[in-house]
Protein backbone atom coordinates (compact mmCIF):
# COMPACT_ATOMS: atom_id res chain seq x y z
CA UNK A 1 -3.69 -39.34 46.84
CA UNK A 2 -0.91 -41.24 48.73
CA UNK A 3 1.58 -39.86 45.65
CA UNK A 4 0.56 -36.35 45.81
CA UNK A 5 0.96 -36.33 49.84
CA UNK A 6 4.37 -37.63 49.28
CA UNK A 7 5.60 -35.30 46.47
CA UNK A 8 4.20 -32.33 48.89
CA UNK A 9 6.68 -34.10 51.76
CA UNK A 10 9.34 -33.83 49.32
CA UNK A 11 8.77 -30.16 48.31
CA UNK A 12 8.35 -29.24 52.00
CA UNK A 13 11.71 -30.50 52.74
CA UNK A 14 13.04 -29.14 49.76
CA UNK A 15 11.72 -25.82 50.93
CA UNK A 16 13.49 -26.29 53.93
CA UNK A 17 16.86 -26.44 52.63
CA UNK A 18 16.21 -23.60 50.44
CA UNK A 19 14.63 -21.58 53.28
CA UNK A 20 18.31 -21.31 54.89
CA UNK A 21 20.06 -20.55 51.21
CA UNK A 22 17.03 -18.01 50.73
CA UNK A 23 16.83 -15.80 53.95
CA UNK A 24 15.78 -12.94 54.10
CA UNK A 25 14.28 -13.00 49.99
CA UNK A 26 11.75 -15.42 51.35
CA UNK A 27 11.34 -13.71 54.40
CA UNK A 28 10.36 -10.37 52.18
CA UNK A 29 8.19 -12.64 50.41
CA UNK A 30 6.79 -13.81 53.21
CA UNK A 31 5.80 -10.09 54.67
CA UNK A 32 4.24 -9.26 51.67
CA UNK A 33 1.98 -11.94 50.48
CA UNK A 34 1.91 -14.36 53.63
CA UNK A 35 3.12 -17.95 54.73
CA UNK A 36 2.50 -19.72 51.43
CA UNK A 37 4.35 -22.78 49.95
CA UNK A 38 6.48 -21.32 46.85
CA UNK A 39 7.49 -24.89 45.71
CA UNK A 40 3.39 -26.14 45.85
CA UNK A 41 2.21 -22.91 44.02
CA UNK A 42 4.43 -22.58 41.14
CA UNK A 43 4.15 -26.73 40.22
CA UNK A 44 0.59 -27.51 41.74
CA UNK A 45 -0.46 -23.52 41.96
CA UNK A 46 -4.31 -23.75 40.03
CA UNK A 47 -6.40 -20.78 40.58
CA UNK A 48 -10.35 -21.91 40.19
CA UNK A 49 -12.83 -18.75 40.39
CA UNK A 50 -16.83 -19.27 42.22
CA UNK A 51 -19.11 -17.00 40.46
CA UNK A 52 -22.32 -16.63 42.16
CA UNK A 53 -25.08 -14.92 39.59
CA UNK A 54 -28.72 -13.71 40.78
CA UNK A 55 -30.85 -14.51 37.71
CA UNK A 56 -32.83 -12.14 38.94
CA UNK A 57 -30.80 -8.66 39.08
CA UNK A 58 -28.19 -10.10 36.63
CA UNK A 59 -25.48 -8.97 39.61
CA UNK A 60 -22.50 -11.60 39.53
CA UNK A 61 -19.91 -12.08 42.45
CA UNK A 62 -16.41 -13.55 42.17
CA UNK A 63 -14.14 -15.10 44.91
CA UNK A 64 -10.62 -16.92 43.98
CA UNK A 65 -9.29 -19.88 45.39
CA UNK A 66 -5.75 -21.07 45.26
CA UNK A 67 -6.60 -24.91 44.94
CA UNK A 68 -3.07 -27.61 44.83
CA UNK A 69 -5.69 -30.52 43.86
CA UNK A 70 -8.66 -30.84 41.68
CA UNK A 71 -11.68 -33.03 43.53
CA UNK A 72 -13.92 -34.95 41.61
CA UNK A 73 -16.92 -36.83 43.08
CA UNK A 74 -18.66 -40.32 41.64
CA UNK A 75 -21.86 -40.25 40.94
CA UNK A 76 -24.35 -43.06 42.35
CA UNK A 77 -23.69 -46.27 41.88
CA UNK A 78 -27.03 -46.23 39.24
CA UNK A 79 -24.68 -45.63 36.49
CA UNK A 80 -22.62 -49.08 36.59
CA UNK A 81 -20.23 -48.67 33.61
CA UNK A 82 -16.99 -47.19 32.93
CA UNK A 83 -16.66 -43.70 34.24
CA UNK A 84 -15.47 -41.25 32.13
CA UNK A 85 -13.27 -38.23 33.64
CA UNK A 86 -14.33 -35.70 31.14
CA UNK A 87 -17.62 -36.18 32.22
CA UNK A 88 -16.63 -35.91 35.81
CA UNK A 89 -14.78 -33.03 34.87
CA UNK A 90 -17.88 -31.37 33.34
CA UNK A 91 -19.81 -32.26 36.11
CA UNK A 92 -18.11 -30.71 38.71
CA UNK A 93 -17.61 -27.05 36.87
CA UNK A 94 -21.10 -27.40 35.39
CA UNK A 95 -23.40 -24.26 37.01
CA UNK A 96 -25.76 -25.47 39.77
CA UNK A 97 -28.89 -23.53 41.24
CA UNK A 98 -28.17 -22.14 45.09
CA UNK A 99 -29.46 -23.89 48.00
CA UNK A 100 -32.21 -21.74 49.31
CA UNK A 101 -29.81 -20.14 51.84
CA UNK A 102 -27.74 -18.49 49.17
CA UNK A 103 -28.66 -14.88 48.50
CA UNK A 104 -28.11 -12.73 45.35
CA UNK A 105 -24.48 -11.34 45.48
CA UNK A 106 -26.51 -8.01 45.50
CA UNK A 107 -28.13 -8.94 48.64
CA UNK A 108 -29.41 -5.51 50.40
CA UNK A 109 -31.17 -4.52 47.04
CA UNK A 110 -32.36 -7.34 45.79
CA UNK A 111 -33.63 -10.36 48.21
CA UNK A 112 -34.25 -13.11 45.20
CA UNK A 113 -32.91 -16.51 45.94
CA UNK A 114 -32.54 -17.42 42.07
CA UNK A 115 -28.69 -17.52 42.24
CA UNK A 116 -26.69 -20.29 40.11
CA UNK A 117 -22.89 -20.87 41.37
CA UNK A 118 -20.56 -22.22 39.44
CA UNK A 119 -16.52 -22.71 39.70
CA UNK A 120 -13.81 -22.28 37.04
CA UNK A 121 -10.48 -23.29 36.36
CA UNK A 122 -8.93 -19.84 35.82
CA UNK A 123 -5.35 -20.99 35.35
CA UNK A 124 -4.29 -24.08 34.65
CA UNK A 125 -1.33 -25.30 37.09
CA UNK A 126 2.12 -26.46 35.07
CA UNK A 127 1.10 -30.00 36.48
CA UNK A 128 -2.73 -30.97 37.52
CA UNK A 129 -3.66 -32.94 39.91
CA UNK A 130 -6.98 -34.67 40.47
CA UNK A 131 -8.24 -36.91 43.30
CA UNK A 132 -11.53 -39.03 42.97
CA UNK A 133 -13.88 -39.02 45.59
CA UNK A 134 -14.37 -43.09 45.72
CA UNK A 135 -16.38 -43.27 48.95
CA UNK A 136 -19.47 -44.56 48.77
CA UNK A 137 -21.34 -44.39 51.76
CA UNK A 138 -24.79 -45.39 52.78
CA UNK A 139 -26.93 -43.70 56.06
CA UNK A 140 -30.15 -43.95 58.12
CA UNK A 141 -32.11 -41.52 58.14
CA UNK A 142 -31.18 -40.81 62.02
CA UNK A 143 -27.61 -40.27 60.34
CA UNK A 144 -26.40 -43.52 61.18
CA UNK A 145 -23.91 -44.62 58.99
CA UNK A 146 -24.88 -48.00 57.42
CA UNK A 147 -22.46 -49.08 55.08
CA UNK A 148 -18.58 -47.58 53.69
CA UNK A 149 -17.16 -48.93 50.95
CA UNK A 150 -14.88 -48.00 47.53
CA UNK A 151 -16.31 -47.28 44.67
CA UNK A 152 -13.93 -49.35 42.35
CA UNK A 153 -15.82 -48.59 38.66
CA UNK A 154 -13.26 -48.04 36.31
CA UNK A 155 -12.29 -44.52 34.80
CA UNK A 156 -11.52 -44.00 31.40
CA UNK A 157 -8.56 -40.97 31.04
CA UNK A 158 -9.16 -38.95 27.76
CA UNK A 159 -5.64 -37.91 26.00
CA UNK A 160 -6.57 -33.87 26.47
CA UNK A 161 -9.03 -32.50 28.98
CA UNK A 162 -11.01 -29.59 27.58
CA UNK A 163 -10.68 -26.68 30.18
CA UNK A 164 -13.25 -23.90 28.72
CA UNK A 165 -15.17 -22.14 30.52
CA UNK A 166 -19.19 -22.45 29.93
CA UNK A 167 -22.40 -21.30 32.04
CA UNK A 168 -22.76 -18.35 33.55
């Protein structure tokens, strides 16, 4: 992640200098759609949608987040091979039921708790980046934290990642 922090210092200071040849363009920009980094969304810019869906009602809710970098988690260390990032890929957009707090998108007409959420990667960004989650960390159950350390099983990088959607 150290890269990607330092390209962002780069295109903040770029910004900078173009901030004083832009004036007030950016500044009308600015008044219309907010304090957002132009440089970051038009090279990093992905746009993932959460769909929450009551299995119930069939009723469906969408929210869209801007999102610079893609996070992937590792599973537990039970699997001790070669990760693969497709599958990490697939595992974070796969659909996954609601916690029991989550109510149907529909929520004053219908009160089931059957709702599956799921995330999507509704536009690709002209470059994507990723960060994996290497932390492995081990706790009491008083919450005391026991053990930190790097997960440092190897990941295998596919030539093409497939970016369909699937689920719900």
């Amino acid at each position: 992640c150290d890269a990607m922090h330092f390209l962002q210092a780069v295109f903040a200071s770029t910004e900078h200098v173009c901030e004083n040849r832009l004036g007030g363009e950016l500044l009308d920009f600015r008044r219309r759609f907010g304090h957002r980094s132009l440089l970051d969304e038009s090279i990093f810019g992905g746009l993932l949608r959460s769909r929450c869906f009551c299995k119930s009602c069939h009723v469906a809710s969408d929210h869209l987040i801007f999102e610079k970098i893609i996070t992937l988690s590792f599973p537990s260390q039970r699997y001790k091979g070669t990760m693969n990032l497709k599958s990490l890929w697939q595992s974070h957009f796969s659909p996954t039921r609601g916690d029991g707090e989550q109510q149907c998108p529909n929520a004053p007409t219908c009160s089931a708790k059957q709702v599956v959420k799921q995330t999507f990667l509704e536009r690709e960004p002209p470059i994507l980046c990723i960060a994996l989650l290497r932390g492995q960390e081990t706790f009491l159950p008083n919450g005391t934290l026991i053990e930190s350390r790097k997960d440092r099983r190897p990941v295998w990088f596919p030539e093409r990642l497939d970016f369909l959607r699937s689920g719900v």
